[in-house]
C-alpha atoms as a PDB file:
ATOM      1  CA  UNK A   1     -15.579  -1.249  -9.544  1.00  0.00           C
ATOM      2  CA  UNK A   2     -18.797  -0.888  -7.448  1.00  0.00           C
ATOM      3  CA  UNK A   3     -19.132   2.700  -5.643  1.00  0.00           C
ATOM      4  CA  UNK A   4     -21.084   3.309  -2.592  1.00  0.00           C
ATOM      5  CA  UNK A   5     -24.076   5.623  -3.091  1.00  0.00           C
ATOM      6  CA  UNK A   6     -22.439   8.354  -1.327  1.00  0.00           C
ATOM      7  CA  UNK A   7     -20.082   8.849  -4.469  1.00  0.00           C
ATOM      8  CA  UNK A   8     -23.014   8.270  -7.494  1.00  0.00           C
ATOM      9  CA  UNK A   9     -24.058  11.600  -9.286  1.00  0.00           C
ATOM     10  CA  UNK A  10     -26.654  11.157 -11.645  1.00  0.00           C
ATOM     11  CA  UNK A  11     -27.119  12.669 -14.044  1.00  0.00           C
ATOM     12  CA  UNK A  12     -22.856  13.201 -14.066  1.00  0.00           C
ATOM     13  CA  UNK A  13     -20.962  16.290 -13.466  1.00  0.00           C
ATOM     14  CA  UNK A  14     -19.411  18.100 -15.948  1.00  0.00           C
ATOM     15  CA  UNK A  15     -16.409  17.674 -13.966  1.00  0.00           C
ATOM     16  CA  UNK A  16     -17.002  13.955 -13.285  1.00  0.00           C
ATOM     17  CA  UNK A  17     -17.040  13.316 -16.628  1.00  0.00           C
ATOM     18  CA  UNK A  18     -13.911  14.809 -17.170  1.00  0.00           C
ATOM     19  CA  UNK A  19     -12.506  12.832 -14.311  1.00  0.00           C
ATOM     20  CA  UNK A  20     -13.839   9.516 -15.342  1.00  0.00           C
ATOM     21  CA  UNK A  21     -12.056  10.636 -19.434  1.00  0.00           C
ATOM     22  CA  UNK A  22      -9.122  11.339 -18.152  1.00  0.00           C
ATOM     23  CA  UNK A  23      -8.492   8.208 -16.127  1.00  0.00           C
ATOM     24  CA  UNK A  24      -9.849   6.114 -18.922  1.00  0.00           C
ATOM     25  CA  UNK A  25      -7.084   8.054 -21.073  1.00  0.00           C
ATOM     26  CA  UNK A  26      -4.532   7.279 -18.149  1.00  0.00           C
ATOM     27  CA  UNK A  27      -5.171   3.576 -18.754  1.00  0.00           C
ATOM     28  CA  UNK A  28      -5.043   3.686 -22.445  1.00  0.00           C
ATOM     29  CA  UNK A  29      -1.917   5.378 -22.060  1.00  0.00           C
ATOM     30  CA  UNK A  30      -0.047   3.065 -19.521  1.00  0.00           C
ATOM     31  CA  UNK A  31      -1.503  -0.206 -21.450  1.00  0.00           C
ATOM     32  CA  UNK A  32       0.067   0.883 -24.933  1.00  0.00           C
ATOM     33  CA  UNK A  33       3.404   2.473 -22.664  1.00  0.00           C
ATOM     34  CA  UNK A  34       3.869  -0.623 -21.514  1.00  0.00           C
ATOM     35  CA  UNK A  35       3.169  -2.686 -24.698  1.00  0.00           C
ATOM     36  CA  UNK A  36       5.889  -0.689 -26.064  1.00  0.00           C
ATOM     37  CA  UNK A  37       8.412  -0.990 -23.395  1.00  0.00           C
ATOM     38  CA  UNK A  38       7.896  -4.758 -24.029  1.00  0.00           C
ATOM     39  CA  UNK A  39       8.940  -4.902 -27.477  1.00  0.00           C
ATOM     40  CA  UNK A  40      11.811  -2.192 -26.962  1.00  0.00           C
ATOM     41  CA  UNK A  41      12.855  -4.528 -23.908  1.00  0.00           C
ATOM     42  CA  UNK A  42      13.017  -7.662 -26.008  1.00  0.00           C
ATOM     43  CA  UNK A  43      14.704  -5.895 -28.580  1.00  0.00           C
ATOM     44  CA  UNK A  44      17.708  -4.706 -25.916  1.00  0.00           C
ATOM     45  CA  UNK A  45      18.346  -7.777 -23.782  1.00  0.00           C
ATOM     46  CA  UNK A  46      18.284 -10.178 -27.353  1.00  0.00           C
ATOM     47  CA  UNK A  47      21.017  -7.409 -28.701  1.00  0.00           C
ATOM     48  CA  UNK A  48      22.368  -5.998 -26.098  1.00  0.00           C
ATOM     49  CA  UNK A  49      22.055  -8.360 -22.860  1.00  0.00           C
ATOM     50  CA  UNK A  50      23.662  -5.538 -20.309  1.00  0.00           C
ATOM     51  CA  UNK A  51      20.724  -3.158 -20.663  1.00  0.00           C
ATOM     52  CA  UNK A  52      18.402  -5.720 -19.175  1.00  0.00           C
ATOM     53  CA  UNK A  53      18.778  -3.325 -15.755  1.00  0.00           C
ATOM     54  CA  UNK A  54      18.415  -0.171 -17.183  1.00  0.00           C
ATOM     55  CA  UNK A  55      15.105  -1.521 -18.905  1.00  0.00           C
ATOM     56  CA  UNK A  56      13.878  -2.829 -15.463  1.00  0.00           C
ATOM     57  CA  UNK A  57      14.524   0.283 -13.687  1.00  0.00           C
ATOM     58  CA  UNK A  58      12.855   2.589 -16.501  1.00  0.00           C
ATOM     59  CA  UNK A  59       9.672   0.431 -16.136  1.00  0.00           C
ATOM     60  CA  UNK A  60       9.758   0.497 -12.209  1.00  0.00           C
ATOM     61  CA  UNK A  61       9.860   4.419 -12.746  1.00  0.00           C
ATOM     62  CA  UNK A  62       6.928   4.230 -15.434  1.00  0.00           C
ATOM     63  CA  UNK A  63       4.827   2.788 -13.042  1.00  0.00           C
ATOM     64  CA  UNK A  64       5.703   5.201 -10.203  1.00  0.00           C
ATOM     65  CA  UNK A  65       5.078   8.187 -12.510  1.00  0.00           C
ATOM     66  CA  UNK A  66       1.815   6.293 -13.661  1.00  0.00           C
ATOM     67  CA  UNK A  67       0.580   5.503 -10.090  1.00  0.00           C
ATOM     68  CA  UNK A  68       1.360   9.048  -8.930  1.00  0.00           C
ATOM     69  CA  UNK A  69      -0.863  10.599 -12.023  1.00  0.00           C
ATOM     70  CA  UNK A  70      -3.678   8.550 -11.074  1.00  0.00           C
ATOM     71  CA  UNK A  71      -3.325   9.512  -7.150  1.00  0.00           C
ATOM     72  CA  UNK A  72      -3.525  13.250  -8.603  1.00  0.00           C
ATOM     73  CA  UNK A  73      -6.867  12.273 -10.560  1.00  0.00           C
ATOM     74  CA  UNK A  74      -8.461  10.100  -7.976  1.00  0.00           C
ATOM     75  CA  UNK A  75      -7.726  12.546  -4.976  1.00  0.00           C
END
């Protein structure tokens, strides 16, 4: 992502820096949450094809709560 020059610090915050770990940890997080949801999801609807729902709604709400933590970090 390319940032106008009205948001560059150099040298970087302290607090910046924490910003920019803490979203990279965000990503990290959501990448391997939803890696996992994956395999548990192919696990459930090959078993158990009923839960196929549930599974879809869990992830919809996973990627609220996700887009909501980065709104908090970014704002």
């Amino acid at each position: 992502m390319i940032r106008p020059a009205s948001e560059i610090e150099y040298p970087p915050s302290e607090a910046l820096c924490t910003k920019a770990r803490m979203i990279a940890r965000m990503s990290a997080l959501s990448e391997s949450t939803d890696n996992l949801m994956s395999v548990i999801a192919q696990r459930l609807e090959a078993e158990e094809p009923e839960y196929a729902a549930q599974i879809e709604a869990m992830s919809q709400e996973q990627d609220r709560l996700i887009a909501n933590m980065r709104r908090i970090i970014k704002g």
